[in-house]
Protein backbone atom coordinates (compact mmCIF):
# COMPACT_ATOMS: atom_id res chain seq x y z
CA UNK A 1 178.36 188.45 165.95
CA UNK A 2 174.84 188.24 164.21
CA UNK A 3 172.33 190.66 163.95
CA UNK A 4 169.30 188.07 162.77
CA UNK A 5 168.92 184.61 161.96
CA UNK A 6 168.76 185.02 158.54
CA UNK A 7 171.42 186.89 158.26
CA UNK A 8 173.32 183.48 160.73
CA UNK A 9 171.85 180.96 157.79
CA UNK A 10 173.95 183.12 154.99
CA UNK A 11 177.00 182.80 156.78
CA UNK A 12 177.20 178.87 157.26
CA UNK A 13 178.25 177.96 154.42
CA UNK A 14 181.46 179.68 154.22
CA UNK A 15 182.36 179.38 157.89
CA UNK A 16 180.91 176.78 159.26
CA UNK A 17 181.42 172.32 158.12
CA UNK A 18 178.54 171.38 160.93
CA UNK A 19 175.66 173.12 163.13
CA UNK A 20 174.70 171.48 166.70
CA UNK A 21 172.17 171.91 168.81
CA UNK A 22 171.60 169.78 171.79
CA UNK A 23 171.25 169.14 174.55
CA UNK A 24 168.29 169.77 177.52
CA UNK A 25 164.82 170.52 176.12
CA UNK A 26 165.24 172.91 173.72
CA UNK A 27 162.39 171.08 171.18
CA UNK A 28 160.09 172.14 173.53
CA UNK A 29 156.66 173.49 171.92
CA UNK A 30 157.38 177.34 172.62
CA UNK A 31 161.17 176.63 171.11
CA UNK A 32 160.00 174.92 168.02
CA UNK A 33 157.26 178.24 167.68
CA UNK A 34 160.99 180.17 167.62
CA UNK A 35 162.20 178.31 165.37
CA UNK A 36 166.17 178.91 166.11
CA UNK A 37 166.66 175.21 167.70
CA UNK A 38 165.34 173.63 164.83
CA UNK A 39 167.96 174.59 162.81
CA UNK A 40 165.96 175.87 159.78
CA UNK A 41 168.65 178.37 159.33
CA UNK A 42 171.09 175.91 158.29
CA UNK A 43 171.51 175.67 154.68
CA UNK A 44 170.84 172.06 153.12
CA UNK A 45 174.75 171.91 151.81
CA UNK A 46 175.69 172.27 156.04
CA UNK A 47 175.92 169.05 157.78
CA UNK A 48 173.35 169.45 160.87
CA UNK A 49 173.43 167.39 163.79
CA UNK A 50 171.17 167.08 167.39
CA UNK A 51 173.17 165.57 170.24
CA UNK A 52 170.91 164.48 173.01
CA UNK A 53 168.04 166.49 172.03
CA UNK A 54 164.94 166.40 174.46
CA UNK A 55 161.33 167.56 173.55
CA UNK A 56 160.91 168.06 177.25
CA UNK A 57 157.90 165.98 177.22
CA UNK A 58 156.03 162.68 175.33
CA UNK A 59 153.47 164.53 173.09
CA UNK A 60 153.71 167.67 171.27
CA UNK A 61 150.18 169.70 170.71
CA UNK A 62 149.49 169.82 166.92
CA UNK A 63 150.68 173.06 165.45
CA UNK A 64 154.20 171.87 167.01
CA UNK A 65 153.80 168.15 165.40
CA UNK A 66 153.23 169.79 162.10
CA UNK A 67 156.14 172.32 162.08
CA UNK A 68 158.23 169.31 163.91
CA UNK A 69 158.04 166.89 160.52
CA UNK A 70 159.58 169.78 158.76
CA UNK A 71 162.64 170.04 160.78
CA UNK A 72 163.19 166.55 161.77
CA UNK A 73 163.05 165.48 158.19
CA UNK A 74 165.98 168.09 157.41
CA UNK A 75 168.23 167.75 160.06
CA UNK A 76 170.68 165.00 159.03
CA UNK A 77 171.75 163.46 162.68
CA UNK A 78 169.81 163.06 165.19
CA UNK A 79 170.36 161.69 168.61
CA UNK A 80 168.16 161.97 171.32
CA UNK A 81 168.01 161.97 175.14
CA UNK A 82 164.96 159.94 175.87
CA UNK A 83 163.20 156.91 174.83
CA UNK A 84 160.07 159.55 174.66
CA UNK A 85 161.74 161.74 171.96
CA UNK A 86 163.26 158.68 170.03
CA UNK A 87 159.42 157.39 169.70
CA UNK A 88 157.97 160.52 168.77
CA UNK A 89 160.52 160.85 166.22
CA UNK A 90 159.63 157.82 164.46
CA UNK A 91 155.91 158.78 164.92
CA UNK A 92 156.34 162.17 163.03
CA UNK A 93 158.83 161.53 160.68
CA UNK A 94 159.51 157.56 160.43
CA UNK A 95 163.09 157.91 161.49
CA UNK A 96 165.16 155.48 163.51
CA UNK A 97 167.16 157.60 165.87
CA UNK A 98 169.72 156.67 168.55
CA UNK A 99 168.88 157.52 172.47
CA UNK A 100 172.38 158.87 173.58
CA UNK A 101 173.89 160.16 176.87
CA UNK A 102 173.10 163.59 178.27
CA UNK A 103 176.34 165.65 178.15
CA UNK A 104 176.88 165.90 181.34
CA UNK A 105 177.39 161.81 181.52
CA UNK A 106 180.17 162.26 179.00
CA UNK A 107 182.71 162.87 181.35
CA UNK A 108 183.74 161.22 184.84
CA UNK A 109 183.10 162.03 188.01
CA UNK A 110 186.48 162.51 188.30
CA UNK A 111 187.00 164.59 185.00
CA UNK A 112 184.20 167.12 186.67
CA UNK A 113 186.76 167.48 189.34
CA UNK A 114 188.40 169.70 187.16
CA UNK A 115 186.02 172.79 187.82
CA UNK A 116 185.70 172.15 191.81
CA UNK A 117 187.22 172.30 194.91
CA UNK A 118 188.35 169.78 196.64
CA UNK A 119 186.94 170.20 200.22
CA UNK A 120 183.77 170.19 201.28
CA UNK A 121 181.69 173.26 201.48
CA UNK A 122 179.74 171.78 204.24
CA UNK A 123 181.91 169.85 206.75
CA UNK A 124 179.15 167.85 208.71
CA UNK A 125 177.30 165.09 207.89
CA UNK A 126 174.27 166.50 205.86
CA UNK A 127 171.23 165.42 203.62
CA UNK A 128 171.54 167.69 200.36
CA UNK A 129 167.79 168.70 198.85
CA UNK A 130 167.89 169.93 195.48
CA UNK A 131 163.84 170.23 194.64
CA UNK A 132 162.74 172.32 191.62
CA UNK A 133 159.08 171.33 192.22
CA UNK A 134 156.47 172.33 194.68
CA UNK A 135 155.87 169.33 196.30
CA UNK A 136 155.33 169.08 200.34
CA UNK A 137 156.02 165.41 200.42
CA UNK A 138 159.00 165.43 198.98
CA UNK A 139 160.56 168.08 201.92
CA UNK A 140 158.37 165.64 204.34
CA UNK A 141 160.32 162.80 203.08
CA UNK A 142 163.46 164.63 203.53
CA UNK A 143 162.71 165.57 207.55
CA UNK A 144 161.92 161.94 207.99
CA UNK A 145 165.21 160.84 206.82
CA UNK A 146 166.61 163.41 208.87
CA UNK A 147 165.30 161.99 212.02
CA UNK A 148 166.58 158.61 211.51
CA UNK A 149 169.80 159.36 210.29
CA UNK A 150 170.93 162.14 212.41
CA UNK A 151 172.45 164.32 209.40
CA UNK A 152 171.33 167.65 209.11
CA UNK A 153 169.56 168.79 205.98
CA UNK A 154 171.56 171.37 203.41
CA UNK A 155 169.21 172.49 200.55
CA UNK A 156 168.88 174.98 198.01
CA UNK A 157 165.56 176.60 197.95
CA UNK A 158 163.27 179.07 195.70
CA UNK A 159 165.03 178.41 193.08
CA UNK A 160 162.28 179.38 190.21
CA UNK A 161 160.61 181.10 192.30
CA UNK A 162 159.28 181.32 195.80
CA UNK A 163 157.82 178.16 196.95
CA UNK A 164 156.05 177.90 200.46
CA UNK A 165 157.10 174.07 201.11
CA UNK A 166 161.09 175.40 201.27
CA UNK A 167 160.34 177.83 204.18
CA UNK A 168 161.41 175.97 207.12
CA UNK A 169 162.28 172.36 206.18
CA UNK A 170 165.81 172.67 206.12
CA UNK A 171 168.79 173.66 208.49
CA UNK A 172 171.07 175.34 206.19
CA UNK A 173 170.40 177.04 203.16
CA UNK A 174 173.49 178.45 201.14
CA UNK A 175 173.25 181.00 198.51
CA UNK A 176 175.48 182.53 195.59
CA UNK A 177 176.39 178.73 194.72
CA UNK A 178 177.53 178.36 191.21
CA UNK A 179 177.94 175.12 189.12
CA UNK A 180 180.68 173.74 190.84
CA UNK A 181 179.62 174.28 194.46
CA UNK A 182 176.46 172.64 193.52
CA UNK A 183 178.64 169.31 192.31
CA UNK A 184 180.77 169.54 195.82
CA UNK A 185 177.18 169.99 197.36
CA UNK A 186 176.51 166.69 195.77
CA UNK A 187 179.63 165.04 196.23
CA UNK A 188 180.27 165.26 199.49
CA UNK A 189 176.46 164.51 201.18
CA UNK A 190 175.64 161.52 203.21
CA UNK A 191 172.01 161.60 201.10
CA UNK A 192 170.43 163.14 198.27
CA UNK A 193 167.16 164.23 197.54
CA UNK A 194 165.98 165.64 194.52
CA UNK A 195 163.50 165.80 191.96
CA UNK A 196 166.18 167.35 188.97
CA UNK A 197 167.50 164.99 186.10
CA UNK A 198 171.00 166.43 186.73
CA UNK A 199 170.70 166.35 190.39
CA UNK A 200 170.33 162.79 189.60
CA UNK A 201 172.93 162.21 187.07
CA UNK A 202 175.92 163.28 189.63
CA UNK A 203 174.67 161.79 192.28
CA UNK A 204 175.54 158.75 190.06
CA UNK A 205 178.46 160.08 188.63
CA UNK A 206 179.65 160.74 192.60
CA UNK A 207 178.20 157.34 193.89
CA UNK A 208 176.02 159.14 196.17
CA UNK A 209 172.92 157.52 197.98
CA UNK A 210 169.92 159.21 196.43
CA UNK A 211 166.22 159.42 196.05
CA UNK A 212 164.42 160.93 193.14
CA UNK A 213 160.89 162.60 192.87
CA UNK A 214 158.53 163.04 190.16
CA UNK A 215 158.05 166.26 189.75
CA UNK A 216 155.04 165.93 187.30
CA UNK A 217 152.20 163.28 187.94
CA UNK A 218 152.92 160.52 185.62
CA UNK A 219 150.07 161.44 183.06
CA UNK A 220 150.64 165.14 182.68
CA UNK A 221 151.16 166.34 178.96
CA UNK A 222 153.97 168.68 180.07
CA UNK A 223 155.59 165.86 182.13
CA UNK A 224 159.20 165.88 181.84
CA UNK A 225 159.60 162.14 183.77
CA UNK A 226 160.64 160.47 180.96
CA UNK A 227 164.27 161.56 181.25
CA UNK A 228 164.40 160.18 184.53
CA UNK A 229 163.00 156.78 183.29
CA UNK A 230 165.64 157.08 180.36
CA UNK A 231 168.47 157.87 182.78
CA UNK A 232 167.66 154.60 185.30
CA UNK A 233 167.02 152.03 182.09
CA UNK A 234 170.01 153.42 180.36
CA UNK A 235 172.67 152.44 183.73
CA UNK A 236 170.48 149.89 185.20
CA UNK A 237 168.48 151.63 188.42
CA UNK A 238 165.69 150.64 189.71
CA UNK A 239 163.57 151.54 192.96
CA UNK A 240 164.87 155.39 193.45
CA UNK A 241 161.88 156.96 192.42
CA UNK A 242 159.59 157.81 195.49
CA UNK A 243 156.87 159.50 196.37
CA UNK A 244 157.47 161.11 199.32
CA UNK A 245 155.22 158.55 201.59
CA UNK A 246 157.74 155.74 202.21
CA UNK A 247 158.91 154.12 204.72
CA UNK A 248 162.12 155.67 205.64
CA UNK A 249 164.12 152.49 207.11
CA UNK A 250 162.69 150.18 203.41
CA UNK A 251 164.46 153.03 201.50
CA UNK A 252 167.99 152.80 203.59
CA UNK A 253 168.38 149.22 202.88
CA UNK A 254 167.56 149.71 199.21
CA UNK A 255 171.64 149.69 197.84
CA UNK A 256 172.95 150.57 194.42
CA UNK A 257 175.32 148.40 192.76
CA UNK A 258 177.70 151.66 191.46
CA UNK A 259 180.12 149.71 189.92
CA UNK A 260 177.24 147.80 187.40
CA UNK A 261 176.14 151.26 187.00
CA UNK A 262 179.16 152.47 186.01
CA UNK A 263 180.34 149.40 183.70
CA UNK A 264 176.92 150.31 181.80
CA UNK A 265 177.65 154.18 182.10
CA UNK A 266 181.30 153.81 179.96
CA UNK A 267 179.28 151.54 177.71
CA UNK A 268 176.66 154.28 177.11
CA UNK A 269 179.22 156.70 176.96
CA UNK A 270 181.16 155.23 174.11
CA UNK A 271 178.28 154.52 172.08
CA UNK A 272 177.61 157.95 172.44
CA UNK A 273 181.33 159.16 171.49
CA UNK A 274 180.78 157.49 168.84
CA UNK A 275 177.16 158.77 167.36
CA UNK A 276 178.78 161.85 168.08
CA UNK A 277 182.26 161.73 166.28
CA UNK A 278 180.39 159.69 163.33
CA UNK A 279 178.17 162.63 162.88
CA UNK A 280 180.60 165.42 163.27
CA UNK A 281 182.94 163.25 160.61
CA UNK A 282 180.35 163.19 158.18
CA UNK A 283 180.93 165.14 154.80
């Protein structure tokens, strides 16, 4: 236990060979303001290392540039998780850095078994929603694919807060679901739509037919659509990000080759193994 950072950064040395941070978007403008992510604390004599690292978004505003170069210069590894974040790095600080995995894709669909049940929560055929934005079309979407396939729509709603567009969409709406109902939630539906990075990462891992949503217009500073890109260059997807106005038949008959994806997945995951272990190894 540690009462302050300060009093953290004296303590390294003796008890600690390596710091990590990672992953998610902890470089985000209000975290690098806080300065704990950055790993500032760490003495220079304790190896530092960021494993999949996201700035949450493409630009940073120019206080959090400036107090960026100070940090990136000092933190010896760094691997990020989006092509966004590996080109602002070299912008700021003229590094090279790797793109790696997101946790999460470090272990098999199988090895996540581990933390679930086995059965199905739901036992009918259902459409799972998983939307963190406030986006009508996307729900519209959702009822449309409803109608032609027959399966009944499962989602989990208000999840930030309220949000007007989940009231009424859906036919079930399950509460108190922790982590690994949320996977069997994925797992086991006949669709998935979503507009969450993770959502979309098992839905891979499980090879589950799926449609992602922008939850950000393209151009937005804040935009967080870059891990999404990332994610679908990285294993080879293309076509799964909609809008909300398609044509509901065109998006059935778009298939996923899952076992490409998932040749490319173990490939990605090695490399990643190995930025990882090659960092942690360093003395």
């Amino acid at each position: 236990m540690y009462n302050s950072k300060a009093e953290l950064g004296s303590k390294c040395e003796e008890n600690y060979s390596a710091v990590l941070v990672g992953s998610d978007q902890l470089w985000l403008p209000g975290n690098i303001a806080a300065d704990y992510y950055t790993l500032n604390f760490v003495p220079e004599s304790v190896n530092t290392i960021a494993y999949a690292t996201s700035f949450g978004q493409s630009s940073l505003p120019k206080d959090s540039a400036e107090k960026a170069k100070v940090f990136l210069r000092k933190i010896k590894h760094i691997g990020v998780r989006e092509e966004s974040g590996q080109k602002l790095v070299k912008e700021l600080v003229d590094r090279d850095v790797p793109v790696v995995c997101d946790p999460t894709l470090l272990f098999t669909g199988d090895e996540w078994m581990s933390i679930q049940r086995e059965e199905p929560i739901v036992k009918e055929k259902y459409i799972f929603c998983y939307f963190l934005g406030n986006n009508p079309p996307h729900r519209e979407f959702a009822k449309r694919l409803k109608e032609k396939t027959g399966c009944k729509i499962v989602a989990l709603t208000h999840l930030d807060e309220f949000v007007k567009s989940d009231e009424g969409y859906s036919d079930e709406n399950p509460y108190d679901i922790d982590p690994a109902d949320f996977l069997n939630l994925i797992r086991n539906a006949e669709y998935v739509c979503t507009d969450s990075f993770h959502c979309s990462v098992f839905s891979i891992l499980y090879r589950r037919p799926f449609f992602t949503f922008r939850r950000y217009a393209r151009k937005t500073k804040s935009s967080t659509n870059s891990r999404l890109d990332t994610l679908f260059n990285l294993v080879g997807i293309s076509g799964r990000i909609m809008n909300g106005d398609e044509n509901i038949e065109m998006c059935l008959s778009l298939t996923i080759d899952f076992n490409a994806v998932h040749k490319r997945l173990e490939s990605v995951r090695t490399d990643s193994y190995g930025y990882l272990v090659k960092a942690l190894n360093d003395d």
